[in-house]
C-alpha atoms as a PDB file:
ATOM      1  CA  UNK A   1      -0.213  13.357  18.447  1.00  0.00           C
ATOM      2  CA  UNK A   2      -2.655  15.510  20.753  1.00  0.00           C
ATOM      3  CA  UNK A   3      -3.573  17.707  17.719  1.00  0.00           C
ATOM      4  CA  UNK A   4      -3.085  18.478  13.881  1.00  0.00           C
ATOM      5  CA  UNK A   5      -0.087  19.485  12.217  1.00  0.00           C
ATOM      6  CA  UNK A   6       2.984  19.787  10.591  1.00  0.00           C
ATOM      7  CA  UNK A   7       5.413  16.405  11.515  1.00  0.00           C
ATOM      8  CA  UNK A   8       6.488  18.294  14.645  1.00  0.00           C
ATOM      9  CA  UNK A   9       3.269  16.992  16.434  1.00  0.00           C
ATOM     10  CA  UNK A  10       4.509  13.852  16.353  1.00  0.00           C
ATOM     11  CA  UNK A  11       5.869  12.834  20.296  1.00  0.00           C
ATOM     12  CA  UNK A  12       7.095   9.377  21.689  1.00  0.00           C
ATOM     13  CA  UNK A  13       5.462   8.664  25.006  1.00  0.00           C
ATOM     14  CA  UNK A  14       6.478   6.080  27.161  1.00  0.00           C
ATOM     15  CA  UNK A  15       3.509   5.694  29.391  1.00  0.00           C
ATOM     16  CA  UNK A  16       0.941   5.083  26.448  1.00  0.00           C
ATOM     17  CA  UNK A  17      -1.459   2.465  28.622  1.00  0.00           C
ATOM     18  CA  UNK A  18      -0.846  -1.168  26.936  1.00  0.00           C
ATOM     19  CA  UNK A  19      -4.085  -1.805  24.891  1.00  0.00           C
ATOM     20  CA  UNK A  20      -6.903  -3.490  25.588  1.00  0.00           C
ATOM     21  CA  UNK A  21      -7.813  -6.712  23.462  1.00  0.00           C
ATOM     22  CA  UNK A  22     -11.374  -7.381  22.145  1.00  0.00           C
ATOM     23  CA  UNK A  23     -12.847 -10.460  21.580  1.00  0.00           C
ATOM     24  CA  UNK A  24     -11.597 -10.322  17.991  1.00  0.00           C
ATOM     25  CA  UNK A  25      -8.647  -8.765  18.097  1.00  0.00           C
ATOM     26  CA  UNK A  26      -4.826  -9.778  18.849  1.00  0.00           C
ATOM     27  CA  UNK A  27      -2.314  -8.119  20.691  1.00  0.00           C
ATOM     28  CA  UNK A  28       0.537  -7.728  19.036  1.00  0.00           C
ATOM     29  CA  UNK A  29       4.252  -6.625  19.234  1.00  0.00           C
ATOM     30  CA  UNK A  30       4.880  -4.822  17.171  1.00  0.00           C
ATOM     31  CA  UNK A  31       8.538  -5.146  15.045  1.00  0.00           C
ATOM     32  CA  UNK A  32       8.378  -2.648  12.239  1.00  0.00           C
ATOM     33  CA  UNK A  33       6.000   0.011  11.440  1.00  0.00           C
ATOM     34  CA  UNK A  34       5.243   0.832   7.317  1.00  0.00           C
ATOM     35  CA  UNK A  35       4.894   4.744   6.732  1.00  0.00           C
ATOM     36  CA  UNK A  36       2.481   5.741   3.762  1.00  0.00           C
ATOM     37  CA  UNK A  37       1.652   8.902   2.470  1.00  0.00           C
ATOM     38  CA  UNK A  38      -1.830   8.481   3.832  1.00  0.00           C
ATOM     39  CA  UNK A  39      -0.405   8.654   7.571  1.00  0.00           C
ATOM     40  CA  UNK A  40       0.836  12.263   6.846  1.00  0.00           C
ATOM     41  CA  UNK A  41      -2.578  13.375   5.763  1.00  0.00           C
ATOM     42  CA  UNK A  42      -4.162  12.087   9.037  1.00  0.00           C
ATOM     43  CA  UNK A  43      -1.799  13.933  10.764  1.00  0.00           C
ATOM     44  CA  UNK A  44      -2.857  17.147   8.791  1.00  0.00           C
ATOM     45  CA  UNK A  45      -6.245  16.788   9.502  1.00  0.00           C
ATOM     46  CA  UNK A  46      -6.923  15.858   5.553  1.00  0.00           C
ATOM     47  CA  UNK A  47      -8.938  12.915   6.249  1.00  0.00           C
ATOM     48  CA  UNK A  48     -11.019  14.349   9.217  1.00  0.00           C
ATOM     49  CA  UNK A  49     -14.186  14.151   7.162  1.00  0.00           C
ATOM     50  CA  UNK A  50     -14.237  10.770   5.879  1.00  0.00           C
ATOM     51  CA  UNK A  51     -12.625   8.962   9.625  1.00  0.00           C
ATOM     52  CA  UNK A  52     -13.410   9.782  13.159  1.00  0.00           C
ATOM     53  CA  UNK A  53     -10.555  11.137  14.752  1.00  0.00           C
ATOM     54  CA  UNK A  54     -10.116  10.341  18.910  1.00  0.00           C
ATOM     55  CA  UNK A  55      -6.805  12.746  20.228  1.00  0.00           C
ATOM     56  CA  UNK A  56      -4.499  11.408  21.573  1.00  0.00           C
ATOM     57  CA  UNK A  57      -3.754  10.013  17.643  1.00  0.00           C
ATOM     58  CA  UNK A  58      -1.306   6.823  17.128  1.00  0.00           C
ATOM     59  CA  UNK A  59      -0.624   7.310  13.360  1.00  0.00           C
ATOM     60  CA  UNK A  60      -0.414   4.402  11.190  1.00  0.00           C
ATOM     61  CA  UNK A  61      -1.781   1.197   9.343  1.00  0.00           C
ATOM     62  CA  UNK A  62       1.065  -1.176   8.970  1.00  0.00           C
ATOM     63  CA  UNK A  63       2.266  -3.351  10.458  1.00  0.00           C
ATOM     64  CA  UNK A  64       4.880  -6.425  10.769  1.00  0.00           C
ATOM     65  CA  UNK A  65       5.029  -8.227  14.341  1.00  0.00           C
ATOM     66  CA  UNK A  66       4.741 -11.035  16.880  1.00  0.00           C
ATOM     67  CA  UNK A  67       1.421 -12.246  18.383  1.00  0.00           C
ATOM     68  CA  UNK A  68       1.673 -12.004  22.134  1.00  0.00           C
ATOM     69  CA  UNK A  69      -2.110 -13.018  22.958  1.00  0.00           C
ATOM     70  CA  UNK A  70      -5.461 -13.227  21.184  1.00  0.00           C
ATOM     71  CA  UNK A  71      -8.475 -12.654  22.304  1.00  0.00           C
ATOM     72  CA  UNK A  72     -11.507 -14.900  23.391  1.00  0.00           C
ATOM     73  CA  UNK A  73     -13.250 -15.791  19.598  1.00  0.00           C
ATOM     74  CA  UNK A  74     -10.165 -15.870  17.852  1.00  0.00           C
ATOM     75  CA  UNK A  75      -8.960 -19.225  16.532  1.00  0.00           C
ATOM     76  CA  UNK A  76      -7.165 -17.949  13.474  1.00  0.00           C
ATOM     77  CA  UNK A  77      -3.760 -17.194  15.561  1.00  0.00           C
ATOM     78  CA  UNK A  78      -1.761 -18.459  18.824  1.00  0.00           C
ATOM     79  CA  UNK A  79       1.147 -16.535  20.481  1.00  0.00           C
ATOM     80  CA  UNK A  80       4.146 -16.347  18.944  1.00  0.00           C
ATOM     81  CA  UNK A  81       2.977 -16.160  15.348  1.00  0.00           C
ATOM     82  CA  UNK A  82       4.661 -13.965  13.143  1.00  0.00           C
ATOM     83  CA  UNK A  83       1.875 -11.737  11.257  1.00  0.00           C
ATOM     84  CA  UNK A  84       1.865  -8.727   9.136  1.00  0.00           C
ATOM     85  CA  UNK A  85      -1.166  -6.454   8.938  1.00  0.00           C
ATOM     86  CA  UNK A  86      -2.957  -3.684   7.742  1.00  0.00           C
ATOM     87  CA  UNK A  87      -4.673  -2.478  10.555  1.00  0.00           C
ATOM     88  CA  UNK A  88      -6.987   0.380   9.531  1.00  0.00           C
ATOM     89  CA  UNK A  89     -10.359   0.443  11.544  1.00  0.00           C
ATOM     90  CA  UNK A  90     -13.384   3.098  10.658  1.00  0.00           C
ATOM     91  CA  UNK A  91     -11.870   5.538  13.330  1.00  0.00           C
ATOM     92  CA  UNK A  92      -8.426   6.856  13.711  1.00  0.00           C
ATOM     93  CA  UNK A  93      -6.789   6.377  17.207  1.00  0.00           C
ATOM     94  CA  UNK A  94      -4.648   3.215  17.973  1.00  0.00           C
ATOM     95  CA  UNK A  95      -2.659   3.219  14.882  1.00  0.00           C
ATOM     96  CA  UNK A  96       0.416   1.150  14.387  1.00  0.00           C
ATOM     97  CA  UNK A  97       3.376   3.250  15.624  1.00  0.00           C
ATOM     98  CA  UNK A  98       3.472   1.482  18.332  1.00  0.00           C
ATOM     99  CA  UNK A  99       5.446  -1.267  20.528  1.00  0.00           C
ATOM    100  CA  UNK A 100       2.021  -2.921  21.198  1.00  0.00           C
ATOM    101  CA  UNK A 101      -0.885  -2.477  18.919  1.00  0.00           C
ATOM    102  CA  UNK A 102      -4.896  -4.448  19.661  1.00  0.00           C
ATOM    103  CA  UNK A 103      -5.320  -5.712  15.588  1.00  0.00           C
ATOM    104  CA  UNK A 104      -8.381  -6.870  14.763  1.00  0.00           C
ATOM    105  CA  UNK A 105      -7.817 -10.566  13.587  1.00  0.00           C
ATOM    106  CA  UNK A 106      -9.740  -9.039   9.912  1.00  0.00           C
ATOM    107  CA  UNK A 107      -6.908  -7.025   9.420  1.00  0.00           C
ATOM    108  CA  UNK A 108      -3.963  -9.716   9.827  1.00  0.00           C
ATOM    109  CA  UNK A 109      -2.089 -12.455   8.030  1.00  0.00           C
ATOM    110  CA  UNK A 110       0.834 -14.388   8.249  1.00  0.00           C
ATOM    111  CA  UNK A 111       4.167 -13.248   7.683  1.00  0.00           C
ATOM    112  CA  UNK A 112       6.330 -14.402   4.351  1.00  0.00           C
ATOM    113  CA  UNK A 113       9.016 -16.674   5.694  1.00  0.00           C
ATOM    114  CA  UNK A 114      11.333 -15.370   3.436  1.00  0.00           C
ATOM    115  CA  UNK A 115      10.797 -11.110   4.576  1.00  0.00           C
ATOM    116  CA  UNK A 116      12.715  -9.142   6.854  1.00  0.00           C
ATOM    117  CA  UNK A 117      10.541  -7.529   9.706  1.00  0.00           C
ATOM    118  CA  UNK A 118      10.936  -4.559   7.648  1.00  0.00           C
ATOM    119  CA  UNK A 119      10.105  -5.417   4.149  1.00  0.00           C
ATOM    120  CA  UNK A 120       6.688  -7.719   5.391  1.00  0.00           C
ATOM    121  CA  UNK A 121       5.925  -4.019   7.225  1.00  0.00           C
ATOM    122  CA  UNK A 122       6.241  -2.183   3.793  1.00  0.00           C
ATOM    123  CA  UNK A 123       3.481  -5.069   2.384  1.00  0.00           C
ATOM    124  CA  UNK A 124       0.077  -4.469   3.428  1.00  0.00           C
ATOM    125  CA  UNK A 125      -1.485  -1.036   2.869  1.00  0.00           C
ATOM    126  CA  UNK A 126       0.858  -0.647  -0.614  1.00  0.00           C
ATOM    127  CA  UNK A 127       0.119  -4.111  -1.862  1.00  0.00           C
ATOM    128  CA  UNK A 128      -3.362  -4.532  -0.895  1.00  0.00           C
ATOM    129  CA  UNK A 129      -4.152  -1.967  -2.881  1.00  0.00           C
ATOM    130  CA  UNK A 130      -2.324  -2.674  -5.880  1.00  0.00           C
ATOM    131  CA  UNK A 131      -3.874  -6.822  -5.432  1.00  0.00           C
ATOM    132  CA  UNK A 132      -7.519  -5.473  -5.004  1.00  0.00           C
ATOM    133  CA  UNK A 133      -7.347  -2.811  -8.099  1.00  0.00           C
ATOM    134  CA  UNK A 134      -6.111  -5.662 -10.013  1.00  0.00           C
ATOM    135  CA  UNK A 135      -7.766  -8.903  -9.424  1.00  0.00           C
ATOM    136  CA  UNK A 136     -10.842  -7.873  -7.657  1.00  0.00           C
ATOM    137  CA  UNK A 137     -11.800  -4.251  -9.213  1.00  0.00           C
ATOM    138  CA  UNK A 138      -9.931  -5.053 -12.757  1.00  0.00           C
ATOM    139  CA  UNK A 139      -9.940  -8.905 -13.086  1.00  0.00           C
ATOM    140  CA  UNK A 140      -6.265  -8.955 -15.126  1.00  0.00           C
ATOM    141  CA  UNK A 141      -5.274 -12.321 -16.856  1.00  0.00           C
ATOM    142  CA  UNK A 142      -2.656 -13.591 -19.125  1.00  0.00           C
ATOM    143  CA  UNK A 143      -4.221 -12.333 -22.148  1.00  0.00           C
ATOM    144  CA  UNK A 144      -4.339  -8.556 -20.708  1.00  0.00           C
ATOM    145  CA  UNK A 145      -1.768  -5.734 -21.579  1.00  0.00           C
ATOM    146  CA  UNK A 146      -1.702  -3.385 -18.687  1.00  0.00           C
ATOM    147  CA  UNK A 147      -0.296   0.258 -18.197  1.00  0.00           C
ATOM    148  CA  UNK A 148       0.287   0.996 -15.113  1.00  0.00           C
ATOM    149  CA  UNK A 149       0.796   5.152 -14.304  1.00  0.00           C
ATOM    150  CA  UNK A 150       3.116   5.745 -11.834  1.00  0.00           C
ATOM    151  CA  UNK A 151       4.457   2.336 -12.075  1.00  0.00           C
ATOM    152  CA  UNK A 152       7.687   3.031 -10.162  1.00  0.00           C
ATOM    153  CA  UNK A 153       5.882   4.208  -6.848  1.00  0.00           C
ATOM    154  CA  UNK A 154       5.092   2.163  -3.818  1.00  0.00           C
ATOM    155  CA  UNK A 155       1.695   0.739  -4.757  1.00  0.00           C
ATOM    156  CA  UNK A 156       2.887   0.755  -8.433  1.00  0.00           C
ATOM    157  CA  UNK A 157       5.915  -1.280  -8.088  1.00  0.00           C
ATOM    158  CA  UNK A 158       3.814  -4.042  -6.656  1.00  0.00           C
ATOM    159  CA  UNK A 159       1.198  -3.863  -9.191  1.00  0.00           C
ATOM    160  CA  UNK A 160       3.571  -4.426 -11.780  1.00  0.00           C
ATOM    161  CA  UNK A 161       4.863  -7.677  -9.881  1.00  0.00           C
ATOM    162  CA  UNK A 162       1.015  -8.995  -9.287  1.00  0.00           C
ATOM    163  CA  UNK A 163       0.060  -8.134 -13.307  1.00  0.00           C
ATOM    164  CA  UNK A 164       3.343 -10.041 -14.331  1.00  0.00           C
ATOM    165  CA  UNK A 165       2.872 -12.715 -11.574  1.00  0.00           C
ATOM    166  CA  UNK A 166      -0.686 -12.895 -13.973  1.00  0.00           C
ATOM    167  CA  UNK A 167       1.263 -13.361 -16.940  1.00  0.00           C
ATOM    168  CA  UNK A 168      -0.015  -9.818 -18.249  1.00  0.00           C
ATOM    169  CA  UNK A 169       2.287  -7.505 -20.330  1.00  0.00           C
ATOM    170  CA  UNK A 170       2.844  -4.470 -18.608  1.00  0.00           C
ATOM    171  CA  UNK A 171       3.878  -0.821 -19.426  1.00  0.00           C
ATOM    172  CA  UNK A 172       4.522   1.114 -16.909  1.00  0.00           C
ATOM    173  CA  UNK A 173       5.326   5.268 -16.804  1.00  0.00           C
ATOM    174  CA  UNK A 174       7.882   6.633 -14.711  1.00  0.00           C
ATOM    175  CA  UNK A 175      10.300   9.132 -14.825  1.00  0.00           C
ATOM    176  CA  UNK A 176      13.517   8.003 -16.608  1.00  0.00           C
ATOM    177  CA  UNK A 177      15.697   7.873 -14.041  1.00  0.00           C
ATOM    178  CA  UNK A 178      12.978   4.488 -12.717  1.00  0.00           C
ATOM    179  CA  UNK A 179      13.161   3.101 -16.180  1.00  0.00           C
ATOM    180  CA  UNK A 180      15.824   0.351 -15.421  1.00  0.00           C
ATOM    181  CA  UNK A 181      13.817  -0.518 -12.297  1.00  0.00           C
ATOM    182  CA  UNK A 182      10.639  -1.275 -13.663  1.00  0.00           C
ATOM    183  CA  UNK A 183      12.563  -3.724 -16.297  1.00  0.00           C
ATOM    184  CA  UNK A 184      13.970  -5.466 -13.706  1.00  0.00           C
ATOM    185  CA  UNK A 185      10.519  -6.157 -12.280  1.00  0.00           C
ATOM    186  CA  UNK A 186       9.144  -6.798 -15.966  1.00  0.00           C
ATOM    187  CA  UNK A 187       7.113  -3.968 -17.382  1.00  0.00           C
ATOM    188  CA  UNK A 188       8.431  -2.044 -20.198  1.00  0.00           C
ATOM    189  CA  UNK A 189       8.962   1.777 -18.916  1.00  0.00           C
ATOM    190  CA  UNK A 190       7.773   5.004 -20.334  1.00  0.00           C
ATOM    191  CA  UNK A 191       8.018   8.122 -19.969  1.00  0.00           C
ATOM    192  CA  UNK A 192       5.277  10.419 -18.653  1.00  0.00           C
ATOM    193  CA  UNK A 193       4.067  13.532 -19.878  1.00  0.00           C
ATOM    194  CA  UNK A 194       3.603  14.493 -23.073  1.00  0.00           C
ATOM    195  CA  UNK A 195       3.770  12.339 -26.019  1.00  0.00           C
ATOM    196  CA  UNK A 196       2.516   8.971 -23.781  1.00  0.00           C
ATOM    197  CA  UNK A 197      -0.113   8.260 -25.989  1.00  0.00           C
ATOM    198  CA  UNK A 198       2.192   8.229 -29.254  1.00  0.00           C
ATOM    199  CA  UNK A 199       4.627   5.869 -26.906  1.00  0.00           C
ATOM    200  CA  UNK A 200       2.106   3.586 -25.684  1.00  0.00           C
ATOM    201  CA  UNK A 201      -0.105   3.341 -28.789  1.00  0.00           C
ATOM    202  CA  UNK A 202       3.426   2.070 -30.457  1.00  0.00           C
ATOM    203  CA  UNK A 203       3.885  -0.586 -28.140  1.00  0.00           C
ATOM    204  CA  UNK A 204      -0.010  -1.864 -28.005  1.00  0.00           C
ATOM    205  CA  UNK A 205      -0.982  -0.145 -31.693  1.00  0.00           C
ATOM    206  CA  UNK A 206      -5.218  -1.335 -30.266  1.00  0.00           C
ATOM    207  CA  UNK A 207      -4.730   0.376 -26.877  1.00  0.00           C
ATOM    208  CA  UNK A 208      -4.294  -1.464 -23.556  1.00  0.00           C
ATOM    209  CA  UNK A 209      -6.968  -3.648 -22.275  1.00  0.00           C
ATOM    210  CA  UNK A 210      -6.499  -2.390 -18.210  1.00  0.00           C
ATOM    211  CA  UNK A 211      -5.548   0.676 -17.209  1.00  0.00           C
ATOM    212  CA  UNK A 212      -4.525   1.324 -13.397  1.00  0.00           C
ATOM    213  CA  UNK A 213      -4.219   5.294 -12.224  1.00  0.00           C
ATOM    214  CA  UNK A 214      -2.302   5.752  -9.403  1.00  0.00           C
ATOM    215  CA  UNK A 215      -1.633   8.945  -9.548  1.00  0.00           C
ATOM    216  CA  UNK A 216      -4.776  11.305 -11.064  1.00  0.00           C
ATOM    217  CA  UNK A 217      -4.581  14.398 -12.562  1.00  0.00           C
ATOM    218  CA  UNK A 218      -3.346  14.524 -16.545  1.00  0.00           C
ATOM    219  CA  UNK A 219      -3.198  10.270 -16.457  1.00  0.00           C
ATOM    220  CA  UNK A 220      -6.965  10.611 -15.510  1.00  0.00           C
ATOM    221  CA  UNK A 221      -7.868  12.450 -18.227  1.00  0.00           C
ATOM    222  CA  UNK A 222      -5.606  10.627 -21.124  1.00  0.00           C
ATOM    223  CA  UNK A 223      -6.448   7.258 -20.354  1.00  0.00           C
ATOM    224  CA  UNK A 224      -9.607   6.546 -21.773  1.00  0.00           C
ATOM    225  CA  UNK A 225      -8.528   7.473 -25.136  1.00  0.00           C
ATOM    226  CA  UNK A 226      -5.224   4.761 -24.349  1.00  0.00           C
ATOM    227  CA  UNK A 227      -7.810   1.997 -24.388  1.00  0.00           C
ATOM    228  CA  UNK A 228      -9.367  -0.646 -26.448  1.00  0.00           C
ATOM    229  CA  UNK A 229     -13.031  -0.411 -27.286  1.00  0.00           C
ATOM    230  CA  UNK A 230     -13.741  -2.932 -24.500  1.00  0.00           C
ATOM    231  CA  UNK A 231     -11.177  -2.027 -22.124  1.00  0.00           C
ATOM    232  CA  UNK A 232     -11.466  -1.578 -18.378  1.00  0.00           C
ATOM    233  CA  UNK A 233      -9.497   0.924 -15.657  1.00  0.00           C
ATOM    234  CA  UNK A 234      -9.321   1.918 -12.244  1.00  0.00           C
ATOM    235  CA  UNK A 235      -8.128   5.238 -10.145  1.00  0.00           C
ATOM    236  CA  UNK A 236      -6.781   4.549  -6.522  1.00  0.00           C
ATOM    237  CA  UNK A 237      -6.492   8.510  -6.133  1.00  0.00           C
ATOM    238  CA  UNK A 238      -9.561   9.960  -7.763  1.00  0.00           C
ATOM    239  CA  UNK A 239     -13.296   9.093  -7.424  1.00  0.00           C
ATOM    240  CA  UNK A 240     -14.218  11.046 -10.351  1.00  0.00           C
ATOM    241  CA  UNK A 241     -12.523   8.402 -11.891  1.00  0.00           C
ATOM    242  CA  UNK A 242     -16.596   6.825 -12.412  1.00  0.00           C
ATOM    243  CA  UNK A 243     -17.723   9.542 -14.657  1.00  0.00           C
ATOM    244  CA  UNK A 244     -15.373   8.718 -16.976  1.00  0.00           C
ATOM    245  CA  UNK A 245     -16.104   4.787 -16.973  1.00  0.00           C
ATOM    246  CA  UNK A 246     -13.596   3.472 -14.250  1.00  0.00           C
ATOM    247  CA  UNK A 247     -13.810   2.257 -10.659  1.00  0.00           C
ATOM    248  CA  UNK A 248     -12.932   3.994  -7.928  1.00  0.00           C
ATOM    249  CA  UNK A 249     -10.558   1.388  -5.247  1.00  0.00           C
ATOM    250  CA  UNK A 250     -10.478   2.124  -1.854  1.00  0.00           C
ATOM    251  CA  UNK A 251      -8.202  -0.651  -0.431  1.00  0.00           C
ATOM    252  CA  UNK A 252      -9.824  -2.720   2.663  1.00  0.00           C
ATOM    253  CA  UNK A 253      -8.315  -4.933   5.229  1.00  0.00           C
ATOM    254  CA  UNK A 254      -8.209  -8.710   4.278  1.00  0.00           C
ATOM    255  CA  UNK A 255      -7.090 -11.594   5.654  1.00  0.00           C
ATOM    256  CA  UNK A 256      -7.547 -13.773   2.250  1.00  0.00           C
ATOM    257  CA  UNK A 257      -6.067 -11.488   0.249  1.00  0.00           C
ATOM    258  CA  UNK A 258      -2.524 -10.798   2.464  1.00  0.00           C
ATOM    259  CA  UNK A 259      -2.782 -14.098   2.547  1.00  0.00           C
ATOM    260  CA  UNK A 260      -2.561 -14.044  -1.548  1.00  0.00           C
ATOM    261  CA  UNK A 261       0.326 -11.446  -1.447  1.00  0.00           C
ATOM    262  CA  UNK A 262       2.074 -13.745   1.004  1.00  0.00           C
ATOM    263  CA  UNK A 263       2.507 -16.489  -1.329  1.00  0.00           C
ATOM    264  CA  UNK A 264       3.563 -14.324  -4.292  1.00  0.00           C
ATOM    265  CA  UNK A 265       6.486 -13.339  -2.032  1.00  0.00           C
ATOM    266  CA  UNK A 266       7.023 -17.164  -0.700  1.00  0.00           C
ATOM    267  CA  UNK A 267       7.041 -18.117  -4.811  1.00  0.00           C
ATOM    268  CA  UNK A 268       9.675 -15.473  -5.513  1.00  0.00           C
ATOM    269  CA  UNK A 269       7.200 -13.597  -7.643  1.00  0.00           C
ATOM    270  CA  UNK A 270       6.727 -10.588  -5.243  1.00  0.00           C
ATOM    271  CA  UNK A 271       9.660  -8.076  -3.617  1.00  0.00           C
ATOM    272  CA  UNK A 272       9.465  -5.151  -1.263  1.00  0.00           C
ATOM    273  CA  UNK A 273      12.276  -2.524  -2.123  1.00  0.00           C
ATOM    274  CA  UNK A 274      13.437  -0.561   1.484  1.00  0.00           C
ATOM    275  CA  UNK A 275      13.903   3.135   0.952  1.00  0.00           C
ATOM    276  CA  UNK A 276      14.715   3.880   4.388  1.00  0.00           C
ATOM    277  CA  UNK A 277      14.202   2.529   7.658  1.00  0.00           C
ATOM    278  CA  UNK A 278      14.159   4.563  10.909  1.00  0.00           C
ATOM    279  CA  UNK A 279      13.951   4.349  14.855  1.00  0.00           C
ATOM    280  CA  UNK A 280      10.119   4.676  16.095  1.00  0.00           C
ATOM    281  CA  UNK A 281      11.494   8.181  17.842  1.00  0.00           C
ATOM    282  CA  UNK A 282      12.393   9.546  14.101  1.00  0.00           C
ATOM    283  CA  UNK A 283       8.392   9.437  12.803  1.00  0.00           C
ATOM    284  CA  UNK A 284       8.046  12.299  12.120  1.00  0.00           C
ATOM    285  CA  UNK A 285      10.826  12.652   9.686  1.00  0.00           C
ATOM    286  CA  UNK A 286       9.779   9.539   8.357  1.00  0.00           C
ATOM    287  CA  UNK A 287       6.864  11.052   7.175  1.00  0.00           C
ATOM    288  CA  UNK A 288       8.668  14.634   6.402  1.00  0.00           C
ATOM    289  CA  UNK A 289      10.752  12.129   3.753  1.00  0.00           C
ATOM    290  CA  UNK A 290       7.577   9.970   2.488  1.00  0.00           C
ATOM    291  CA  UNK A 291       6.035  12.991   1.858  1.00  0.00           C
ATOM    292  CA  UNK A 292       8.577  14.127  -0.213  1.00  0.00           C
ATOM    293  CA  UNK A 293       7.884  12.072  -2.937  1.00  0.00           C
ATOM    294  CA  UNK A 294      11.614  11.089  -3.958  1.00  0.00           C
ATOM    295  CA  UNK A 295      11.994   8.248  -2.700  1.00  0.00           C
ATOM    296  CA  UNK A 296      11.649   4.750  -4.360  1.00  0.00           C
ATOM    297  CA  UNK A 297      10.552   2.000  -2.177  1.00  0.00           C
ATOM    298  CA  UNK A 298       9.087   1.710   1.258  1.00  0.00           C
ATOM    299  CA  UNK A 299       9.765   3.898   4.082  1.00  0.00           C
ATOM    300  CA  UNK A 300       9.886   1.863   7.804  1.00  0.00           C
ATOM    301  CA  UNK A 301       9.779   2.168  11.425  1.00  0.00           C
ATOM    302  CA  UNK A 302      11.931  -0.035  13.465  1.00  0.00           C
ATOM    303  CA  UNK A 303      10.758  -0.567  16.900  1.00  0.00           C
ATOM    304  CA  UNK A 304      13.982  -2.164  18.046  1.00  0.00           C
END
């Protein structure tokens, strides 16, 4: 994209110059592409103030691919190993929608054996950040009961499989029509809006020892009053989230931690649900139907 917009801004180019590989960076080909609601609000120009922005703009963070060559320090990878990343830098520019994307070797890991190209593209940005609320900002164990808002969503379906995967109880809300999905990943569904503090207080009568917002607004406000005297909670959507007590996560490449989410999925513990997948031309209504909000499960681009 050459400027900010609406989804229309969005062009395939064939003659994009193959990029250049650093030191510390791979080159890799790219397979599938993972589309997150994050990508559309680069495109608007929404996250201008926080990342640099160099036009022309390659949206996008994630990634599932084939190494083709590393660069000179790297000794983590060798050509023709299969890697997944989530390759956000502290600019936006060479983003993942790509054939060929320069990763720096931070931002990679290996691909799960057992994943499609598209479901180990759907991995990184959604379940890094559901890993690093949980087990780095939140610290969940066995002996935690966790409620999970927006449980049913893309980061929220994996944080219910990491807090299980814990041996946590987990409640998750959703709307009802999720309900039977979030059973069938092991949390015990409820229903949002009002009344959720009557519903959860009859399932954990003390309150819930984590809390994990992914979604802001009304859960923001109601769930300090959902927890027990010594209970702890995070907001992925809302800094403000640290007046009231919580931590704020902003999720952050990691090689150890993919790494982490890799093995859940090798173990059988960890799933990626496909919404949609479509052709690298077709990104823009990619994003058109991630934005929408109605979909459950990752949205993909397919380079082949």
């Amino acid at each position: 994209m050459n400027e900010y917009g609406g989804p229309d801004v969005l062009k395939l180019t064939n003659d994009a110059p193959e990029p250049k590989v650093g030191p510390d960076s791979v080159l890799v080909r790219v397979k599938a592409a993972g589309v997150n609601p994050v990508d559309g609000k680069i495109r608007e120009g929404r996250m201008d103030g926080l990342f640099q922005t160099d036009f022309p703009v390659i949206p996008g963070w994630d990634l599932s691919g084939v190494v083709e060559r590393v660069g000179a320090a790297v000794s983590e990878f060798s050509p023709d190993d299969e890697v997944i990343g989530y390759v956000r830098e502290d600019h936006v520019g060479r983003g993942t929608y790509a054939e060929l994307v320069a990763a720096p070797v931070r931002t990679l890991g290996r691909k799960p054996g057992r994943m499609s190209w598209a479901e180990a593209a759907g991995l990184p940005l959604a379940g890094l950040t559901a890993y690093q609320a949980l087990t780095k900002a939140l610290g969940v164990n066995e002996d935690d009961t966790v409620l999970i808002h927006a449980a049913s969503g893309g980061v929220g379906s994996f944080a219910v499989q990491i807090a299980v995967a814990k041996g946590a109880q987990v409640i998750g809300t959703a709307s009802p029509d999720n309900h039977d999905y979030l059973r069938k990943l092991g949390a015990e569904p409820l229903a949002y809006g009002d009344g959720l503090a009557d519903r959860v207080h009859r399932i954990a009568p003390g309150g819930v020892s984590v809390a994990l917002d992914l979604v802001g607004g009304e859960a923001l406000e109601i769930t300090p009053d959902l927890l027990t005297p010594t209970g702890r909670w995070a907001s992925t959507v809302d800094p403000s989230v640290t007046e009231r007590g919580g931590r704020y996560v902003f999720v952050r490449p990691d090689m150890t931690n993919l790494s982490a989410l890799a093995s859940l999925v090798d173990d059988g513990r960890l799933t990626v649900s496909i919404a949609k997948t479509f052709p690298l031309a077709d990104a823009g209504e990619a994003q058109r139907l991630c934005a929408s909000g109605h979909t459950r499960g990752k949205i993909v681009l397919e380079m082949d």
